[in-house]
C-alpha atoms as a PDB file:
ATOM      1  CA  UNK A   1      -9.659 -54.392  18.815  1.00  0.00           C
ATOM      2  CA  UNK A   2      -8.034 -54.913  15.420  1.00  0.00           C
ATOM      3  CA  UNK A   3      -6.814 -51.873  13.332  1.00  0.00           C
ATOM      4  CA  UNK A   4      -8.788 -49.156  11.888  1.00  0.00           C
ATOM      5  CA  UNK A   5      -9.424 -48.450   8.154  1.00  0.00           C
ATOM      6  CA  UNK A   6     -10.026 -44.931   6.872  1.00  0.00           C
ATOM      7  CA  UNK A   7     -11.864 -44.738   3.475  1.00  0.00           C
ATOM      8  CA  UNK A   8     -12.578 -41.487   2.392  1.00  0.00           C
ATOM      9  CA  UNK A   9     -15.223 -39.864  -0.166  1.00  0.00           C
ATOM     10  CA  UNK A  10     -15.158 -37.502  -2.608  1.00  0.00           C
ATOM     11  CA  UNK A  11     -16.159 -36.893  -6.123  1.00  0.00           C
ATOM     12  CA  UNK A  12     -13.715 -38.339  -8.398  1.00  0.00           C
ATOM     13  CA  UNK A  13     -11.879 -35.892 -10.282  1.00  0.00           C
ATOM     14  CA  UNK A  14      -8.546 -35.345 -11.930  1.00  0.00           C
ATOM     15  CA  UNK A  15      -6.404 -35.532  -8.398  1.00  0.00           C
ATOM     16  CA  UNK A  16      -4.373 -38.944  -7.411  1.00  0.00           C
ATOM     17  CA  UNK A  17      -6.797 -40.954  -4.786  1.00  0.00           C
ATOM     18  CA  UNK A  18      -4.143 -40.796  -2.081  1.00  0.00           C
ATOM     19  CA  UNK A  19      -3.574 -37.176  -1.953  1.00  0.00           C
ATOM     20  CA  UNK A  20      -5.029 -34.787   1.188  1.00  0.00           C
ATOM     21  CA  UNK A  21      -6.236 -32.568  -1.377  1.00  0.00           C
ATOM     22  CA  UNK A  22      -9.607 -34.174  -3.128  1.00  0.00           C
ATOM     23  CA  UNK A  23     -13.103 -32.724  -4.781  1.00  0.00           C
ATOM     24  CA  UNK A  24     -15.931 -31.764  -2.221  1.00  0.00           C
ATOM     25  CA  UNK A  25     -18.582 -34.600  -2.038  1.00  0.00           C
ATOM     26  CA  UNK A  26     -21.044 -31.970  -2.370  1.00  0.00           C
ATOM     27  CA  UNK A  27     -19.957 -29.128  -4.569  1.00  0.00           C
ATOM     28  CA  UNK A  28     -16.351 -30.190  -6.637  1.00  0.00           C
ATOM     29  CA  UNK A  29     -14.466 -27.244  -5.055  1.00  0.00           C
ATOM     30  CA  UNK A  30     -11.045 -28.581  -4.355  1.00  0.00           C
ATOM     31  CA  UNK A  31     -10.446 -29.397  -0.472  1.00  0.00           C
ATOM     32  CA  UNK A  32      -8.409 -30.639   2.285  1.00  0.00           C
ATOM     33  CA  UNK A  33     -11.467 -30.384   4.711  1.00  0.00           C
ATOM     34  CA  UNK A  34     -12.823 -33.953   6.458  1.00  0.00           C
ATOM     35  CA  UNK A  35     -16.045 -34.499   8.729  1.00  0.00           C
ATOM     36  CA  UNK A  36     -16.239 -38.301   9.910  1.00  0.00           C
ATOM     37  CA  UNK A  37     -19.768 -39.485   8.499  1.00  0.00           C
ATOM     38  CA  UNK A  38     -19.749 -42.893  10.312  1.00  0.00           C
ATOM     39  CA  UNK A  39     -17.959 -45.821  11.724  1.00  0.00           C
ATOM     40  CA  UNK A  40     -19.113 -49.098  11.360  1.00  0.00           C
ATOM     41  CA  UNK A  41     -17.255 -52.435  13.468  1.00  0.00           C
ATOM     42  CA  UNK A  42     -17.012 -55.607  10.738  1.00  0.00           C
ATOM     43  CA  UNK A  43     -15.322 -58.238  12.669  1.00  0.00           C
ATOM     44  CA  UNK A  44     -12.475 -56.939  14.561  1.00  0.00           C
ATOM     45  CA  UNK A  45     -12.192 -54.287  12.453  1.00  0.00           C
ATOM     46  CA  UNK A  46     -13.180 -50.581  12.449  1.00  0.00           C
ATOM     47  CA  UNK A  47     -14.160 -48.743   9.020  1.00  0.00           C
ATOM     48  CA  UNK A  48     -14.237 -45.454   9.198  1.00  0.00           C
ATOM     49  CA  UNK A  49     -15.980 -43.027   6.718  1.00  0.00           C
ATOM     50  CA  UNK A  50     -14.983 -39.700   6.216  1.00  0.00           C
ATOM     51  CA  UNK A  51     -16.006 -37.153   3.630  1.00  0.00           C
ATOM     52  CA  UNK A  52     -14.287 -34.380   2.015  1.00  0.00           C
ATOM     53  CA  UNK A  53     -16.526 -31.512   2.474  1.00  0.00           C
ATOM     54  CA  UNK A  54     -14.839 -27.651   1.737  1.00  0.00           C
ATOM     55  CA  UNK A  55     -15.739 -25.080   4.383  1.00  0.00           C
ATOM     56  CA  UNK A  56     -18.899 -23.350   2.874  1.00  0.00           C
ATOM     57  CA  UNK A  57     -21.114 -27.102   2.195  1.00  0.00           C
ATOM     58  CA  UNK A  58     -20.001 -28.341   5.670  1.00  0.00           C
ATOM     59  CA  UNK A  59     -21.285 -24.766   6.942  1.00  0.00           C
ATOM     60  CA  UNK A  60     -24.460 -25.245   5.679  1.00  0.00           C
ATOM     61  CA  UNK A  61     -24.968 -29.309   6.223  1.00  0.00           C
ATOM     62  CA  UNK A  62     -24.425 -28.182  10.080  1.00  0.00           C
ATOM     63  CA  UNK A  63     -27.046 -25.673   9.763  1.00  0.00           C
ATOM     64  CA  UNK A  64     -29.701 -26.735   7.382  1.00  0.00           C
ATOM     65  CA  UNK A  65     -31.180 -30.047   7.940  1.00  0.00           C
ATOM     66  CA  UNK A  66     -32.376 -30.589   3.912  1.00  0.00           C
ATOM     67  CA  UNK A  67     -28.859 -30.339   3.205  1.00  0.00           C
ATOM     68  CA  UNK A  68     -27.676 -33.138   6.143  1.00  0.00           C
ATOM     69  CA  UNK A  69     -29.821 -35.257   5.264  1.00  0.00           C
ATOM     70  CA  UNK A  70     -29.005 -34.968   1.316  1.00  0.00           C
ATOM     71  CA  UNK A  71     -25.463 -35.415   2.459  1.00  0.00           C
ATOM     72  CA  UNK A  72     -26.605 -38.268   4.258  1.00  0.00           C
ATOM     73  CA  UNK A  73     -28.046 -40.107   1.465  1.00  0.00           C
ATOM     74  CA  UNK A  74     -25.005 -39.197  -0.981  1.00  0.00           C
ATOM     75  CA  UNK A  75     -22.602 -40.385   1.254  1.00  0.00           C
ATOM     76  CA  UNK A  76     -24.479 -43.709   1.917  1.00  0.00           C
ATOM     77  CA  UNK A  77     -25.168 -44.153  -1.977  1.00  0.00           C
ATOM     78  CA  UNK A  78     -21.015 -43.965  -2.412  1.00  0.00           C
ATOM     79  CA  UNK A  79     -20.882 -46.531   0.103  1.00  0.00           C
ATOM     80  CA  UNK A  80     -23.115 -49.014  -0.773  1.00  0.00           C
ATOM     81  CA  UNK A  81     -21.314 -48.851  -4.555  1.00  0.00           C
ATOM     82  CA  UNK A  82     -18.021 -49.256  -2.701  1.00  0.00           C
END
């Protein structure tokens, strides 16, 4: 297996891209907090696609399906403009 690359979403905002500290996908509070959305296998290589969600969205996109699957389509709608 060949190495593993981590690209991360977020909103963009005034923070530098490679910090741990980036805007919720979902809401634009400031957070450190990651859920994996998916990994996909191109060649060799694994991409994998996590999103920076703070505590209260991930709370509710784990309990109310509306809200997984409108994370769902945001976080495939950043990807497919990657």
């Amino acid at each position: 297996m060949g190495r593993t690359k981590r690209i991360y979403l977020f909103n963009e905002s005034h923070l530098p891209d490679g910090g741990w500290l980036q805007m919720c996908l979902r809401c634009d509070t400031i957070t450190g907090g990651l859920l994996l959305f998916r990994v996909d296998q191109v060649e060799e290589h694994l991409l994998e696609y996590r999103v920076h969600l703070c505590s209260g969205c991930r709370r509710t996109v784990e309990r109310n399906t509306d809200a997984y699957f409108d994370l769902v389509e945001d976080c495939t709608k950043v990807i497919d403009a990657l």
